[in-house]
C-alpha atoms as a PDB file:
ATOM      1  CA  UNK A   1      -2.648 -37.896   8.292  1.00  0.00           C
ATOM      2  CA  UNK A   2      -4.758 -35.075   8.425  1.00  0.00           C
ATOM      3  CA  UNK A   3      -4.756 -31.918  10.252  1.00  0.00           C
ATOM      4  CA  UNK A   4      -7.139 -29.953  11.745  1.00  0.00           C
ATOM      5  CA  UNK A   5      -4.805 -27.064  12.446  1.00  0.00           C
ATOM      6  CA  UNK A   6      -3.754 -26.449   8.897  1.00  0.00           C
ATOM      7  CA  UNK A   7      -1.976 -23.343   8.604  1.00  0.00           C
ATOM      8  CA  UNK A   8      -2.198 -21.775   5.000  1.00  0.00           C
ATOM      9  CA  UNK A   9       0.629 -19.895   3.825  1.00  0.00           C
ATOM     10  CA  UNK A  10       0.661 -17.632   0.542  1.00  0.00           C
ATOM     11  CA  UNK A  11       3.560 -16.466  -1.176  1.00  0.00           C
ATOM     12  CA  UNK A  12       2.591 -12.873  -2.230  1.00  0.00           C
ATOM     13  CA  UNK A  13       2.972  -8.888  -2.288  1.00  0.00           C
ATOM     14  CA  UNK A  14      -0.370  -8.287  -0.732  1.00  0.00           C
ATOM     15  CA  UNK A  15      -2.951 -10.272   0.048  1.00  0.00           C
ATOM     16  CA  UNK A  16      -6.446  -9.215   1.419  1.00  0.00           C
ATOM     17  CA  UNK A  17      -7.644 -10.879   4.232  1.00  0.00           C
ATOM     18  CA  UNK A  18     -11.052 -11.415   2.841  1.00  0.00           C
ATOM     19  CA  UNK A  19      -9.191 -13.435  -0.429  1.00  0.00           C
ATOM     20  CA  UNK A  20      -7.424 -15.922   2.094  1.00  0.00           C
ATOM     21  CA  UNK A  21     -11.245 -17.313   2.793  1.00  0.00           C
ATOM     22  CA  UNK A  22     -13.647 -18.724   0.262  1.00  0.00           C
ATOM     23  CA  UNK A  23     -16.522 -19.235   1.670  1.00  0.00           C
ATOM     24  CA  UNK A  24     -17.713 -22.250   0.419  1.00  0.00           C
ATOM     25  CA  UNK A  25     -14.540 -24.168   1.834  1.00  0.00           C
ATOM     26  CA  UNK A  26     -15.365 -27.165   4.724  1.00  0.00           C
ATOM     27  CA  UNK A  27     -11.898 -27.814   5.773  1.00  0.00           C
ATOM     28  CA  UNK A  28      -9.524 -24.721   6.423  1.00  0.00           C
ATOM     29  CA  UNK A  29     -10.112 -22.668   9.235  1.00  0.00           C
ATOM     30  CA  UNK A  30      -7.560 -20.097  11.150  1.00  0.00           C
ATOM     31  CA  UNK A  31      -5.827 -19.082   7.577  1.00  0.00           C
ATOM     32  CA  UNK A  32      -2.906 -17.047   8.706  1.00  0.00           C
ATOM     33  CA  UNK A  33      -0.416 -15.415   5.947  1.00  0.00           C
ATOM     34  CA  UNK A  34       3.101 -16.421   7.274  1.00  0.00           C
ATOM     35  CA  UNK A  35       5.219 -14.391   4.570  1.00  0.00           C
ATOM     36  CA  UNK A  36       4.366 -11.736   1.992  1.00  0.00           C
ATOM     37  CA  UNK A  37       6.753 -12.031  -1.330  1.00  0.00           C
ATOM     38  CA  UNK A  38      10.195 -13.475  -1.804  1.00  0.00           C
ATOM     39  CA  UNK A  39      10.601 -16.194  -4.582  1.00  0.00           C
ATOM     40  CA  UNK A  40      11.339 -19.707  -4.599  1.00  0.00           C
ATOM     41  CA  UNK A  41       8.752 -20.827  -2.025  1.00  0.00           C
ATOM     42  CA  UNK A  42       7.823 -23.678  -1.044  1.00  0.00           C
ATOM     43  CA  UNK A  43       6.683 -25.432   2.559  1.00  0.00           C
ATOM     44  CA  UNK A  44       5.882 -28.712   4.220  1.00  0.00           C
ATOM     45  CA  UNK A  45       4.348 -29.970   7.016  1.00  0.00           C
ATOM     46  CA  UNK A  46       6.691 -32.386   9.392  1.00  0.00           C
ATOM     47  CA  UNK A  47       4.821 -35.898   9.869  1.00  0.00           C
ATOM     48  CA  UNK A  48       3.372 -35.365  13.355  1.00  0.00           C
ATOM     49  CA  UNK A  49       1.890 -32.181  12.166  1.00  0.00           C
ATOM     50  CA  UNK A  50       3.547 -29.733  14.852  1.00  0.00           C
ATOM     51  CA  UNK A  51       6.221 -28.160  12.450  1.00  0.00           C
ATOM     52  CA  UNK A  52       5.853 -26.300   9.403  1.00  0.00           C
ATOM     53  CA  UNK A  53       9.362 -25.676   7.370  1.00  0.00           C
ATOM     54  CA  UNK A  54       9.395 -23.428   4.192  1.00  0.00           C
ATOM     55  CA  UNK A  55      12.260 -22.173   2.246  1.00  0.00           C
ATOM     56  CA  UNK A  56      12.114 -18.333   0.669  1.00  0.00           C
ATOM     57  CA  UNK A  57      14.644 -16.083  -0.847  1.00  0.00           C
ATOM     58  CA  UNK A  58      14.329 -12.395  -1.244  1.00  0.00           C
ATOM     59  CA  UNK A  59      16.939  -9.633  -0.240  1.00  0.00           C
ATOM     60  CA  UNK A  60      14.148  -7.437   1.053  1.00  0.00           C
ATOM     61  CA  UNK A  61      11.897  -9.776   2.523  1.00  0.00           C
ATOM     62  CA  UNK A  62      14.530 -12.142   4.049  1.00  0.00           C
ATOM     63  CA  UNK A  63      17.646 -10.178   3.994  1.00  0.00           C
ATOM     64  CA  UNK A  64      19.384 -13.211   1.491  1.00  0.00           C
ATOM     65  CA  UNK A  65      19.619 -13.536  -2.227  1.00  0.00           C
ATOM     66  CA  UNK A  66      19.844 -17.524  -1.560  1.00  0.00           C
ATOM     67  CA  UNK A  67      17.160 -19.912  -0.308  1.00  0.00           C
ATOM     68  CA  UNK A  68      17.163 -20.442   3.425  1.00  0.00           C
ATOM     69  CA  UNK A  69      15.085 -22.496   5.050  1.00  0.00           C
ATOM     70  CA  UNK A  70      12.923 -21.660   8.010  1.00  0.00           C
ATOM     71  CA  UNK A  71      11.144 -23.641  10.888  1.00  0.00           C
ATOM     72  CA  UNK A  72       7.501 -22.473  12.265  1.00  0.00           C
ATOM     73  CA  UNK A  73       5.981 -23.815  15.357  1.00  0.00           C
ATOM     74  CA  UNK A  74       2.466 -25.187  14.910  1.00  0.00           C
ATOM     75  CA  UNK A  75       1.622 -26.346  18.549  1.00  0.00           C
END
């Protein structure tokens, strides 16, 4: 399957806009930043490509010291 809407996530303190793009990359476009630290994260896209779920943990980003999951709405 591939997606033309691919949102990239990164899993970091702070992150420069600029540093999301590289600007020799053909297939990424609208790079968005969905969280900024916690630990523990990973994500996945559902098969038809209109959900994105990730799981994070962080007391100060996410209010938990256990991993939750979370859903995103692509579409």
């Amino acid at each position: 399957m591939y997606l033309y809407n691919i949102f990239f996530f990164l899993f970091a303190e702070t992150v420069i806009f600029a540093e999301l793009r590289f600007s020799a990359e053909r297939h990424l476009s609208s790079i968005r930043q969905l969280t900024f630290g916690g630990q523990n994260a990973e994500g996945y896209f559902s098969f038809d490509g209109n959900w994105l779920t990730f799981q994070a943990a962080g007391i100060s980003e996410y209010g938990t010291s256990c991993d939750q999951v979370f859903l995103f709405i692509l579409n």
